[in-house]
PDB file of N, CA and C in Angstrom:
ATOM      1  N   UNK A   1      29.637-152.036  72.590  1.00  0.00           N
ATOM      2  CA  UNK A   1      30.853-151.737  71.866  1.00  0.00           C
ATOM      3  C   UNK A   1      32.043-152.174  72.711  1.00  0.00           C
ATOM      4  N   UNK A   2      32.827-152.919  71.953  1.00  0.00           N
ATOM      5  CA  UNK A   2      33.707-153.244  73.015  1.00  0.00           C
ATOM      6  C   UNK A   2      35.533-152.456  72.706  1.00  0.00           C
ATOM      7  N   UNK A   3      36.357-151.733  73.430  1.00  0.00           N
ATOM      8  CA  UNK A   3      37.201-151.071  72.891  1.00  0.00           C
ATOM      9  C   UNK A   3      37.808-151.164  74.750  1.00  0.00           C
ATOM     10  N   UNK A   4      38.599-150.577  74.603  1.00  0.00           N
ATOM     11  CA  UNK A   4      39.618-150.268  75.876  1.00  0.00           C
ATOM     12  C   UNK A   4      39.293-149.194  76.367  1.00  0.00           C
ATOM     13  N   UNK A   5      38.433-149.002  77.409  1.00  0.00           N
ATOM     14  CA  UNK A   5      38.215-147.685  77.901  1.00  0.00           C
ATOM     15  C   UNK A   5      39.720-147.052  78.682  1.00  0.00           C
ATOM     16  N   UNK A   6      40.427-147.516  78.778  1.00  0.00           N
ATOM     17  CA  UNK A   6      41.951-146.840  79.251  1.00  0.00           C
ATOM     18  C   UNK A   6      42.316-146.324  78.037  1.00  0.00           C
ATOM     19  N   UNK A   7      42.434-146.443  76.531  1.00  0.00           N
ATOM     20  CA  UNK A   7      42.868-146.240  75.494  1.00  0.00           C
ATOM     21  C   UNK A   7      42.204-144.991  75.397  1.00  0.00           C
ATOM     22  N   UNK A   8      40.791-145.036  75.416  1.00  0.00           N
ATOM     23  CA  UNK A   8      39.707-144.041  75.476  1.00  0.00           C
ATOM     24  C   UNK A   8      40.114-142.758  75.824  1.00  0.00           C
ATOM     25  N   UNK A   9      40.573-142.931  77.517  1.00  0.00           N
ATOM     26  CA  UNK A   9      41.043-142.469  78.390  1.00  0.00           C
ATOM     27  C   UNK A   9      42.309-141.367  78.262  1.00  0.00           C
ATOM     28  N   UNK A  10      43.484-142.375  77.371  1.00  0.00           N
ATOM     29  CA  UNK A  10      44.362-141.961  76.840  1.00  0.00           C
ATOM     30  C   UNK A  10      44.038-140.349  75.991  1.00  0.00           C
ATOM     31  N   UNK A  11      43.721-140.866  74.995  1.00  0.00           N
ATOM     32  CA  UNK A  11      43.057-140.236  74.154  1.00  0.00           C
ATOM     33  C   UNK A  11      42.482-138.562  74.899  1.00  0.00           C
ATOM     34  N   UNK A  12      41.146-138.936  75.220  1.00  0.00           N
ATOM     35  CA  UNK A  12      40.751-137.681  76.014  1.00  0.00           C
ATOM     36  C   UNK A  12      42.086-136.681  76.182  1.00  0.00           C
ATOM     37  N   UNK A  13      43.062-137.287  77.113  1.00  0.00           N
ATOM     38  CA  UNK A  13      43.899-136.627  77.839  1.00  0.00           C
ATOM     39  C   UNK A  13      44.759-136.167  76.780  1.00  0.00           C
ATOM     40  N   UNK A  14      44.831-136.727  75.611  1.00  0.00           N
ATOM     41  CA  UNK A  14      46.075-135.732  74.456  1.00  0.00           C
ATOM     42  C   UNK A  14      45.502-134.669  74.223  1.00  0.00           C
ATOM     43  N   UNK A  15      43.930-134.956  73.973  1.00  0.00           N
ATOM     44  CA  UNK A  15      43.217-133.934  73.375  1.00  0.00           C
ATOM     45  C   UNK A  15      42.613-132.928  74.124  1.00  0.00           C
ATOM     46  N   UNK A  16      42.728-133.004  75.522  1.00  0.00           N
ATOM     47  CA  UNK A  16      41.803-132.150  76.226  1.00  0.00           C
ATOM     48  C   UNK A  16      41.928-130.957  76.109  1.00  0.00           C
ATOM     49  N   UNK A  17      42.751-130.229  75.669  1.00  0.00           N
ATOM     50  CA  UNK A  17      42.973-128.573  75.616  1.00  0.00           C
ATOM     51  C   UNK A  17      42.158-128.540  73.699  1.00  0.00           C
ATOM     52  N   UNK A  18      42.137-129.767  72.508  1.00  0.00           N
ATOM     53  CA  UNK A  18      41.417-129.064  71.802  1.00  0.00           C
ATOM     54  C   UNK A  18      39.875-128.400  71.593  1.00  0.00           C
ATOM     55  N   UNK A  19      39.780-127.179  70.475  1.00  0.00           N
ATOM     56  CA  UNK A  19      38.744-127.012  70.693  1.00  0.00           C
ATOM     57  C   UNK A  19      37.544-127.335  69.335  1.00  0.00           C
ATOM     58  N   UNK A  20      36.236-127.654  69.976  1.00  0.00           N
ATOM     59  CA  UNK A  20      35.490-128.163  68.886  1.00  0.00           C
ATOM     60  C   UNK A  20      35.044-129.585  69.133  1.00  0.00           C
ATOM     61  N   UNK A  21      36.275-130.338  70.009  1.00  0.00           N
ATOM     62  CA  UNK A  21      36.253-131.925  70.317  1.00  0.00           C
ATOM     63  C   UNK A  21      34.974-132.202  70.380  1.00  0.00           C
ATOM     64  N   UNK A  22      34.343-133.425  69.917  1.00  0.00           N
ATOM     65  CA  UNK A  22      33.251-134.671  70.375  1.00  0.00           C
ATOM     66  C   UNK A  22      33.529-135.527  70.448  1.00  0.00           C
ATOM     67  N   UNK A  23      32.928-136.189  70.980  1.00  0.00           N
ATOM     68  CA  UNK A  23      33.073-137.977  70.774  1.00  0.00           C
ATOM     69  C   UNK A  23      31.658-138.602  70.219  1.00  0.00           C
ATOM     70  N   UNK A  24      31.911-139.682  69.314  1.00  0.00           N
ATOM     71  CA  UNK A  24      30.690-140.506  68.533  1.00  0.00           C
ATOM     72  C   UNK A  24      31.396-141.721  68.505  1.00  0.00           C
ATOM     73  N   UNK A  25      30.212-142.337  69.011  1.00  0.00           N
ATOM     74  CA  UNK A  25      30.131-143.971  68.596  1.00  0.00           C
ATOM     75  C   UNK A  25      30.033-144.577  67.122  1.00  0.00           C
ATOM     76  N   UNK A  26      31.479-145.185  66.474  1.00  0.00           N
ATOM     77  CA  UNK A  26      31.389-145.145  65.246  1.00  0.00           C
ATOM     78  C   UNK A  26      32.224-146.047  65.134  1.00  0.00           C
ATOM     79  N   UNK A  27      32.500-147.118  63.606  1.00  0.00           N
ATOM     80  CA  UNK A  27      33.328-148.120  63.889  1.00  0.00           C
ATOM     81  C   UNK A  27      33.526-149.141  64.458  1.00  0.00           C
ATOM     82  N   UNK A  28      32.588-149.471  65.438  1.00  0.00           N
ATOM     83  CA  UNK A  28      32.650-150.301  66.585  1.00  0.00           C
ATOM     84  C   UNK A  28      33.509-150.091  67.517  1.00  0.00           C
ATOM     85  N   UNK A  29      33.669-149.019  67.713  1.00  0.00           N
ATOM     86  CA  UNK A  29      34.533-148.202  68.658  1.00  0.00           C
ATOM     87  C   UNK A  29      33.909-146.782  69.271  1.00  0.00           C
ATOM     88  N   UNK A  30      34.772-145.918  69.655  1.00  0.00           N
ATOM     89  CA  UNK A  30      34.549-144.747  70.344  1.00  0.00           C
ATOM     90  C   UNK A  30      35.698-143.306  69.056  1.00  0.00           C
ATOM     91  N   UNK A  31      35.176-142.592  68.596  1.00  0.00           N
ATOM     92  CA  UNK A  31      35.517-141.494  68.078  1.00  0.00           C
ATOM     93  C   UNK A  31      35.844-140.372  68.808  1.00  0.00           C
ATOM     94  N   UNK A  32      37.034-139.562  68.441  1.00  0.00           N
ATOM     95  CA  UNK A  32      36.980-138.392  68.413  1.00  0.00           C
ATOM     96  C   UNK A  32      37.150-137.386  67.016  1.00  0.00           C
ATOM     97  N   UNK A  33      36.236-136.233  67.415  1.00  0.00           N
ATOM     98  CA  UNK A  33      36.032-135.417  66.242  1.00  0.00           C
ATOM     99  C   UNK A  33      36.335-133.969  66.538  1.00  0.00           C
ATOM    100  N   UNK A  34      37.080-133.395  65.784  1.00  0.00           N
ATOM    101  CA  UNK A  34      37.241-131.639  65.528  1.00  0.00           C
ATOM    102  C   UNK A  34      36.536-130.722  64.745  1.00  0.00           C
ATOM    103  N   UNK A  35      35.350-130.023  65.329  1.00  0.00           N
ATOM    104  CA  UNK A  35      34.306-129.621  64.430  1.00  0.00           C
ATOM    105  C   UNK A  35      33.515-130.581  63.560  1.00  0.00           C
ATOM    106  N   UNK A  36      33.091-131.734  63.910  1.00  0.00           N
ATOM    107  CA  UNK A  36      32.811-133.173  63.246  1.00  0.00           C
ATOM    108  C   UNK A  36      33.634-133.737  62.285  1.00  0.00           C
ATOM    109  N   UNK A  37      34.655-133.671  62.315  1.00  0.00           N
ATOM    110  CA  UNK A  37      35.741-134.538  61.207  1.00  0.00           C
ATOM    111  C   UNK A  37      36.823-135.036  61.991  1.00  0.00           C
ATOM    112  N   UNK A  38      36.762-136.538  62.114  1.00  0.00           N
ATOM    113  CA  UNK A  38      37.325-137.818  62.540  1.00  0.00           C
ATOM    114  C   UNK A  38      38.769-137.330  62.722  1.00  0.00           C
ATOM    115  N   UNK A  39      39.241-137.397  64.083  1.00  0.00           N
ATOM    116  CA  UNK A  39      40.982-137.612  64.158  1.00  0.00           C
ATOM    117  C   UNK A  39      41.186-138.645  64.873  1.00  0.00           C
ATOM    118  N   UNK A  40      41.223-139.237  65.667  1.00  0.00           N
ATOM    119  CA  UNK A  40      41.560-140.818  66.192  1.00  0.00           C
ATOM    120  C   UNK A  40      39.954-141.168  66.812  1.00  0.00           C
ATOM    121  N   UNK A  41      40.691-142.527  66.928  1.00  0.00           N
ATOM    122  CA  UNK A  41      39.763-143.062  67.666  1.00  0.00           C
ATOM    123  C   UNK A  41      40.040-144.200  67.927  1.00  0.00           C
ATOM    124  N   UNK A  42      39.381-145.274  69.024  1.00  0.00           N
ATOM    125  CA  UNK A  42      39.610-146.355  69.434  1.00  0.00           C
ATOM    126  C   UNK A  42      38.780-147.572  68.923  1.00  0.00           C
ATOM    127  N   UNK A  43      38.989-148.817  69.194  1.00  0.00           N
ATOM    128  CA  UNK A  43      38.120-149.993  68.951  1.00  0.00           C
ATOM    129  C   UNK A  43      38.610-151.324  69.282  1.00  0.00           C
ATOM    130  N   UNK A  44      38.480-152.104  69.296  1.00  0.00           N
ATOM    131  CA  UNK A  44      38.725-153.366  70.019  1.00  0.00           C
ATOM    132  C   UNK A  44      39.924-153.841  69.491  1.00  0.00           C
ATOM    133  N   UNK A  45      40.759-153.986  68.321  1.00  0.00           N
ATOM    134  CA  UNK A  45      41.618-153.926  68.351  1.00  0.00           C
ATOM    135  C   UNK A  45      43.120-153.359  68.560  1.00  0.00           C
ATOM    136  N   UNK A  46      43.040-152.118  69.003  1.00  0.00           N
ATOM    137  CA  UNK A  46      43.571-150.626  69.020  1.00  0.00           C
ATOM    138  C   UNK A  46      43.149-149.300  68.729  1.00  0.00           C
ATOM    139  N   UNK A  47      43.827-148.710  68.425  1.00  0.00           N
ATOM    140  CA  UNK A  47      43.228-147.282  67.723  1.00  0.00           C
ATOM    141  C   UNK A  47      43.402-147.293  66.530  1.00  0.00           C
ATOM    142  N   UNK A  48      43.142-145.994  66.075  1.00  0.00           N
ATOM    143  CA  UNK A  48      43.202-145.466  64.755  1.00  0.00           C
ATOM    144  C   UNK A  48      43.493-144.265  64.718  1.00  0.00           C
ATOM    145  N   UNK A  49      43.828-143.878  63.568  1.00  0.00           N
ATOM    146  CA  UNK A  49      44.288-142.318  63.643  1.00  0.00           C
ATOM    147  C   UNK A  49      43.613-141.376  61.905  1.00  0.00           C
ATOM    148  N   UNK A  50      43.068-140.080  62.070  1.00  0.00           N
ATOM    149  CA  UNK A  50      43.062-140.011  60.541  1.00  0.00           C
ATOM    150  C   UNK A  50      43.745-139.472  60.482  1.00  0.00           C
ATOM    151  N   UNK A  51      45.124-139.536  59.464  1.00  0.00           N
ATOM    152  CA  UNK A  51      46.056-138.381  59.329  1.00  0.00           C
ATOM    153  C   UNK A  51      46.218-137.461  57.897  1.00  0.00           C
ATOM    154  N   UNK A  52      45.374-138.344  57.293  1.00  0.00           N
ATOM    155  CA  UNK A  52      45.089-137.852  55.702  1.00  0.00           C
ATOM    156  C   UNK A  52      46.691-138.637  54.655  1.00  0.00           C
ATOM    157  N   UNK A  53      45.766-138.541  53.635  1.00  0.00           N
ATOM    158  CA  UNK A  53      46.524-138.642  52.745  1.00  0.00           C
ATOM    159  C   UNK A  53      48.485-138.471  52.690  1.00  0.00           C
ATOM    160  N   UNK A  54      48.129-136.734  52.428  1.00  0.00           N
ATOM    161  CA  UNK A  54      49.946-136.231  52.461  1.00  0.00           C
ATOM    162  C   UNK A  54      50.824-136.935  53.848  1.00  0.00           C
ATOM    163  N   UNK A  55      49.812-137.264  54.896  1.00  0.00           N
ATOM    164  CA  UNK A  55      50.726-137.240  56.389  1.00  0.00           C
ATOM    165  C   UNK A  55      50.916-138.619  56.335  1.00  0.00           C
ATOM    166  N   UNK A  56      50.372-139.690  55.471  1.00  0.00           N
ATOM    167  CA  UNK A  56      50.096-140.730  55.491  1.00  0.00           C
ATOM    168  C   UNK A  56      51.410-141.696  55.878  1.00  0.00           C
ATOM    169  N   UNK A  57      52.311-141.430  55.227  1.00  0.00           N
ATOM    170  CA  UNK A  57      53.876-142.432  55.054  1.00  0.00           C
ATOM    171  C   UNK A  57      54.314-141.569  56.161  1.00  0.00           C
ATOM    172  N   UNK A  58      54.123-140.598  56.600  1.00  0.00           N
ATOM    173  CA  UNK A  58      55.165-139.839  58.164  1.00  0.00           C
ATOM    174  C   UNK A  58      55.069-140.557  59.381  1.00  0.00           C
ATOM    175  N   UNK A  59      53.403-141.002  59.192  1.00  0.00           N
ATOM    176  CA  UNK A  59      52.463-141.503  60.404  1.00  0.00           C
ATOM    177  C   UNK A  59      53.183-142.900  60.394  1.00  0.00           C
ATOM    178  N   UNK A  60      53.217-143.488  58.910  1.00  0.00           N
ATOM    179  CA  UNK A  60      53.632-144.986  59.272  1.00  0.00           C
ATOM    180  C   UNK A  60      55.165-145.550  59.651  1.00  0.00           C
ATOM    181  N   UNK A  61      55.796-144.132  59.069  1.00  0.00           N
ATOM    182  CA  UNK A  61      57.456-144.485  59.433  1.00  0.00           C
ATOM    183  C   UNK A  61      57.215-144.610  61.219  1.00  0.00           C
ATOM    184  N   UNK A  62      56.281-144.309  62.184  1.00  0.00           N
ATOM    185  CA  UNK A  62      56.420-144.393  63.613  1.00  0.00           C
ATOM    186  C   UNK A  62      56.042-145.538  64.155  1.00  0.00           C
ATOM    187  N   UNK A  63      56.926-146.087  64.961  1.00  0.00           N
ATOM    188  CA  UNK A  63      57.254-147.550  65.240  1.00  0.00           C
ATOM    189  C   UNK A  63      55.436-147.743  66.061  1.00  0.00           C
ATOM    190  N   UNK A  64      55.296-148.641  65.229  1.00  0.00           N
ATOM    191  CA  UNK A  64      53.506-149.113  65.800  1.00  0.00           C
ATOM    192  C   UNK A  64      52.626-148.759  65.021  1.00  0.00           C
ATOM    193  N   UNK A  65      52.595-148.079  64.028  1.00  0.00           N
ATOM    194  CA  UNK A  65      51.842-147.819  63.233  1.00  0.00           C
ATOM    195  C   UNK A  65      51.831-148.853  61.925  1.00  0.00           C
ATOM    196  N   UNK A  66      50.341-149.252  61.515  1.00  0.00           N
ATOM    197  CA  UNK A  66      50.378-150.069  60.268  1.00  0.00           C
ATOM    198  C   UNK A  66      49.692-149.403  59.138  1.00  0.00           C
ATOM    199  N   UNK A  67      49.302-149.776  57.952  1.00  0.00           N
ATOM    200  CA  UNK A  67      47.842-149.309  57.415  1.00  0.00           C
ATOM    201  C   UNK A  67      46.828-150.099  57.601  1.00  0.00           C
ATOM    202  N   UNK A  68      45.821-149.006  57.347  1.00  0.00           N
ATOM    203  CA  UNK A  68      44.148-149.500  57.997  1.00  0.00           C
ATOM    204  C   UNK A  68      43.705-150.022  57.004  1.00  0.00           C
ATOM    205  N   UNK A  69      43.338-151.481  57.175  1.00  0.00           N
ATOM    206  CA  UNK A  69      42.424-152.212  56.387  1.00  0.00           C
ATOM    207  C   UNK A  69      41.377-153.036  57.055  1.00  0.00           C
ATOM    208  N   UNK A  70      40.799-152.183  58.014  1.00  0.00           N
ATOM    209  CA  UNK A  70      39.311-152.078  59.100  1.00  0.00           C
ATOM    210  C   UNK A  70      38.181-152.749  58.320  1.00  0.00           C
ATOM    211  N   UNK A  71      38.445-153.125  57.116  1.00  0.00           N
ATOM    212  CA  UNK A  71      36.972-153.338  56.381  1.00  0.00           C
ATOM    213  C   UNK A  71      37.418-154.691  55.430  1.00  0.00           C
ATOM    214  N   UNK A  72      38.876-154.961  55.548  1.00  0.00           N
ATOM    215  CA  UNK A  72      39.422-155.842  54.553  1.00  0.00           C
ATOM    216  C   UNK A  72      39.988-155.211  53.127  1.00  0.00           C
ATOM    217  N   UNK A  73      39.403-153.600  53.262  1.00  0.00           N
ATOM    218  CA  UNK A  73      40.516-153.086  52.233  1.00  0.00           C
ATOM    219  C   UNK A  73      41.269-152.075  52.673  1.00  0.00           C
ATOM    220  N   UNK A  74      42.064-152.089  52.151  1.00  0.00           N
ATOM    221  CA  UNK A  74      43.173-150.358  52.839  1.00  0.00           C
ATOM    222  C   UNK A  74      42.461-149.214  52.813  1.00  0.00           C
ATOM    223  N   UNK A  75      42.642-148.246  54.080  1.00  0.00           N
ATOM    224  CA  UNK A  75      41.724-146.794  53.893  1.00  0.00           C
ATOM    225  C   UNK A  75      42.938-145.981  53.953  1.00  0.00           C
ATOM    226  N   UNK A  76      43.015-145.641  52.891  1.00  0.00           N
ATOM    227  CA  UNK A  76      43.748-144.385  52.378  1.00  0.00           C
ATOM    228  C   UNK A  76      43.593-143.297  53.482  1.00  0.00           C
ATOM    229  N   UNK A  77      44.708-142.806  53.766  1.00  0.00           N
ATOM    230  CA  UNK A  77      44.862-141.643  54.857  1.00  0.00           C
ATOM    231  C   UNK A  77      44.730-141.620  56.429  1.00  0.00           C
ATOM    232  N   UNK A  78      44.410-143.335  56.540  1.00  0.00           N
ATOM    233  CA  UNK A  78      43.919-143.848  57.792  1.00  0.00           C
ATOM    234  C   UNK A  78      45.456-144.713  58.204  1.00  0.00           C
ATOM    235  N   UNK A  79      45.837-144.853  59.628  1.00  0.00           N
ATOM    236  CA  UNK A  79      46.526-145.522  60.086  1.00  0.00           C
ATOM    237  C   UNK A  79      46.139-146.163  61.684  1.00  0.00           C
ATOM    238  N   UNK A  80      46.455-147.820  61.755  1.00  0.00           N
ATOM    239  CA  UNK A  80      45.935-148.026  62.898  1.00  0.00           C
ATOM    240  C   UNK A  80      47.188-148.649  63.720  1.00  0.00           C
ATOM    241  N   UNK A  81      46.713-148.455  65.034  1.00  0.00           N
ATOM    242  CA  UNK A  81      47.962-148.706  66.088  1.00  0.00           C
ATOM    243  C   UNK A  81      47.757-149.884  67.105  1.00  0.00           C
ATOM    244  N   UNK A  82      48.452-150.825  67.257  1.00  0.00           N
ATOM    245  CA  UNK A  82      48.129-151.445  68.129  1.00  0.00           C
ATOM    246  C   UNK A  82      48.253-150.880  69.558  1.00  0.00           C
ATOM    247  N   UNK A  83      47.862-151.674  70.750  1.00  0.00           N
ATOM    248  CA  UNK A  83      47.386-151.049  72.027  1.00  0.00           C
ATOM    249  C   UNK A  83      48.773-150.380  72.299  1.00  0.00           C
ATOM    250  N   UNK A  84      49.776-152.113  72.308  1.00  0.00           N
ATOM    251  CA  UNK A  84      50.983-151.591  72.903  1.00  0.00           C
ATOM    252  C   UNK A  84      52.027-150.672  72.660  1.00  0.00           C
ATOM    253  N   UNK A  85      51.471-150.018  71.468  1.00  0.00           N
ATOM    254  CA  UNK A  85      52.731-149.184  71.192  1.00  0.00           C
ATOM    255  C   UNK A  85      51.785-147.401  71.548  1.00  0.00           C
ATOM    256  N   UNK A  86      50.871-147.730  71.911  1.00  0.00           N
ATOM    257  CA  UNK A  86      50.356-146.729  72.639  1.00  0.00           C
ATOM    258  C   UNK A  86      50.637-146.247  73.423  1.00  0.00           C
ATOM    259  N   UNK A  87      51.189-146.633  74.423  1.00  0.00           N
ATOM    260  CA  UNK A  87      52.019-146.834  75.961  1.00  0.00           C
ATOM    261  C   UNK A  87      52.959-146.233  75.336  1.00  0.00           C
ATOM    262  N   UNK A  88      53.698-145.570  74.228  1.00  0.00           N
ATOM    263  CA  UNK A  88      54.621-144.227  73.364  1.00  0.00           C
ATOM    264  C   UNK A  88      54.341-143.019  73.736  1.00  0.00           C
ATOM    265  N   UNK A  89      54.077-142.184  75.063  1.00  0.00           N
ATOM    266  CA  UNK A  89      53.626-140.897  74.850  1.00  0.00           C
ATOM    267  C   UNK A  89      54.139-139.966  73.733  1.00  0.00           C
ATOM    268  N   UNK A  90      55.079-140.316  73.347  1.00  0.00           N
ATOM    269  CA  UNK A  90      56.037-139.386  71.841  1.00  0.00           C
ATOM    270  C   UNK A  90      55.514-139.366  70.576  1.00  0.00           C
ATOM    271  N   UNK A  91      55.377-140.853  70.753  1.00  0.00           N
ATOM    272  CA  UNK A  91      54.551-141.366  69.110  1.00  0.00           C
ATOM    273  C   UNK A  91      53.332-141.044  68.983  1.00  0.00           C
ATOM    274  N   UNK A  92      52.630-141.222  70.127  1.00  0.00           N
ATOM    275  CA  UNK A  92      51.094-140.749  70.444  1.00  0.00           C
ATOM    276  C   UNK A  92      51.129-139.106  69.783  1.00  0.00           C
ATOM    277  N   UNK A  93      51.984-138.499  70.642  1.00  0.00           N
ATOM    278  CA  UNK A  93      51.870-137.490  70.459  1.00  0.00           C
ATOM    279  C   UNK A  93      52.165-136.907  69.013  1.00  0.00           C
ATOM    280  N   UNK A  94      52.823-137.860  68.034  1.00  0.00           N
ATOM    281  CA  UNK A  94      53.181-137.495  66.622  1.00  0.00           C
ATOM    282  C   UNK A  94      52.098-137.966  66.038  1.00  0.00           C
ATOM    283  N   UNK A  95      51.513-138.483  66.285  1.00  0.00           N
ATOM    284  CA  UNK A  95      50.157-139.207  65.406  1.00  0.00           C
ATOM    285  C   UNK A  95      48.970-138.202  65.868  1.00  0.00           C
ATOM    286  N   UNK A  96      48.752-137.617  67.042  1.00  0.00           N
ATOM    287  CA  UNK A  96      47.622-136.964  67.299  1.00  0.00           C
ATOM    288  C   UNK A  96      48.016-135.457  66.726  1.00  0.00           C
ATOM    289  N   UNK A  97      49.362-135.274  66.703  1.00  0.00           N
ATOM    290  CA  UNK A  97      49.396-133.795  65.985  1.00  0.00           C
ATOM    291  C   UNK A  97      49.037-134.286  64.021  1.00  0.00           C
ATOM    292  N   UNK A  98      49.283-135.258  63.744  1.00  0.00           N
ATOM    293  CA  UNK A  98      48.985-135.389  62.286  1.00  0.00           C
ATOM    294  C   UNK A  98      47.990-135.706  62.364  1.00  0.00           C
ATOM    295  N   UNK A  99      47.203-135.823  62.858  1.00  0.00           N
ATOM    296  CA  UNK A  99      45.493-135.911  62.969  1.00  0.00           C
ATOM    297  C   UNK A  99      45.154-135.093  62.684  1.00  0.00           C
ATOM    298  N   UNK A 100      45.474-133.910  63.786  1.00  0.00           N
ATOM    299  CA  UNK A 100      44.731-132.968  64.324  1.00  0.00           C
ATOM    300  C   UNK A 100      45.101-131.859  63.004  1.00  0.00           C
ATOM    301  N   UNK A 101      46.308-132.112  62.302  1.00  0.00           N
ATOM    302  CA  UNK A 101      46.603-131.084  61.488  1.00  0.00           C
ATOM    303  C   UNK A 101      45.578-131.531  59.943  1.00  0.00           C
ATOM    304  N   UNK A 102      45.556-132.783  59.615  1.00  0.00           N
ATOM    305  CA  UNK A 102      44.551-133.083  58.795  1.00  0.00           C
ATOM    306  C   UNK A 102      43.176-132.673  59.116  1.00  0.00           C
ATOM    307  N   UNK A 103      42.417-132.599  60.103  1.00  0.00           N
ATOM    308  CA  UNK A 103      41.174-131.713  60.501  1.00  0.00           C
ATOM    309  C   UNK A 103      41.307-130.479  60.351  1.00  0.00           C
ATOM    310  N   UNK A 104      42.150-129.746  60.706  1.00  0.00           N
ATOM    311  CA  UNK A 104      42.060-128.572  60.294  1.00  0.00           C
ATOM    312  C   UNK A 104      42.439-128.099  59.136  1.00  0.00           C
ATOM    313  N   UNK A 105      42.422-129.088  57.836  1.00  0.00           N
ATOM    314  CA  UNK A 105      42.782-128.644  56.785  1.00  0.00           C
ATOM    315  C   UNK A 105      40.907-128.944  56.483  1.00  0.00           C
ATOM    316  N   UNK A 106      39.756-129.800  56.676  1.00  0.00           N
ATOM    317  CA  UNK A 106      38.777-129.830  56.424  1.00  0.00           C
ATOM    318  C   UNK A 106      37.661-129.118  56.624  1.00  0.00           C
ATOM    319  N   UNK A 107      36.500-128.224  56.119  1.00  0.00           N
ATOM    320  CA  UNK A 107      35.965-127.752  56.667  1.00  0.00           C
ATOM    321  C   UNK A 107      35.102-128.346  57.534  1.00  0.00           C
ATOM    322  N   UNK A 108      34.079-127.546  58.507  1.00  0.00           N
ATOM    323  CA  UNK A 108      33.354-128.103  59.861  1.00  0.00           C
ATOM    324  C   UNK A 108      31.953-128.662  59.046  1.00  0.00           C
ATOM    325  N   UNK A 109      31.828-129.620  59.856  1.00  0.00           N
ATOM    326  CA  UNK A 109      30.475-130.242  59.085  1.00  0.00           C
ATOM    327  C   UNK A 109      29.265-129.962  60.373  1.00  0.00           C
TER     328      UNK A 109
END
């Protein structure tokens, strides 16, 4: 799998105080999950984020954010980031709280 293990890295460190976290190999990338339901994750082109649906246009008004079309079609509720605007600890941090708030609207699988 090839992805940015510094991005990876990143990551871990927003999330390390949540609870429930995993990580899965998924995407062709590296996942993280809250009670098993997807909030970011990484992959060779950047990350990704799930922010759901409602959070969807909040996530994209933040400078670096596009929509996800990972498959060649748009995924609804999904937004992906390139590397460099990662290097945003602010924005990071607005995208991983709309993640994290879309997981906890899902139940645990």
């Amino acid at each position: 799998m090839a992805y940015d293990e510094g991005l990876a890295e990143l990551m871990r460190t927003d999330l390390l105080d949540v609870i429930g976290l995993s990580e899965k190999k998924m995407f062709g990338g590296l996942c993280f999950l809250q009670h098993g339901n997807m909030v970011c994750g990484v992959h060779k082109g950047g990350a990704m984020y799930r922010v759901g649906k409602p959070r969807e246009a909040q996530a994209l008004a933040i400078h670096g954010a596009r929509e996800m079309d990972f498959t060649g079609r748009r995924m609804g509720g999904f937004i992906e980031v390139d590397p460099d605007a990662l290097d945003d600890d602010e924005a990071r941090a607005q995208w991983t709280a709309l993640a994290l708030a879309n997981a906890a609207e899902l139940p645990p699988k």
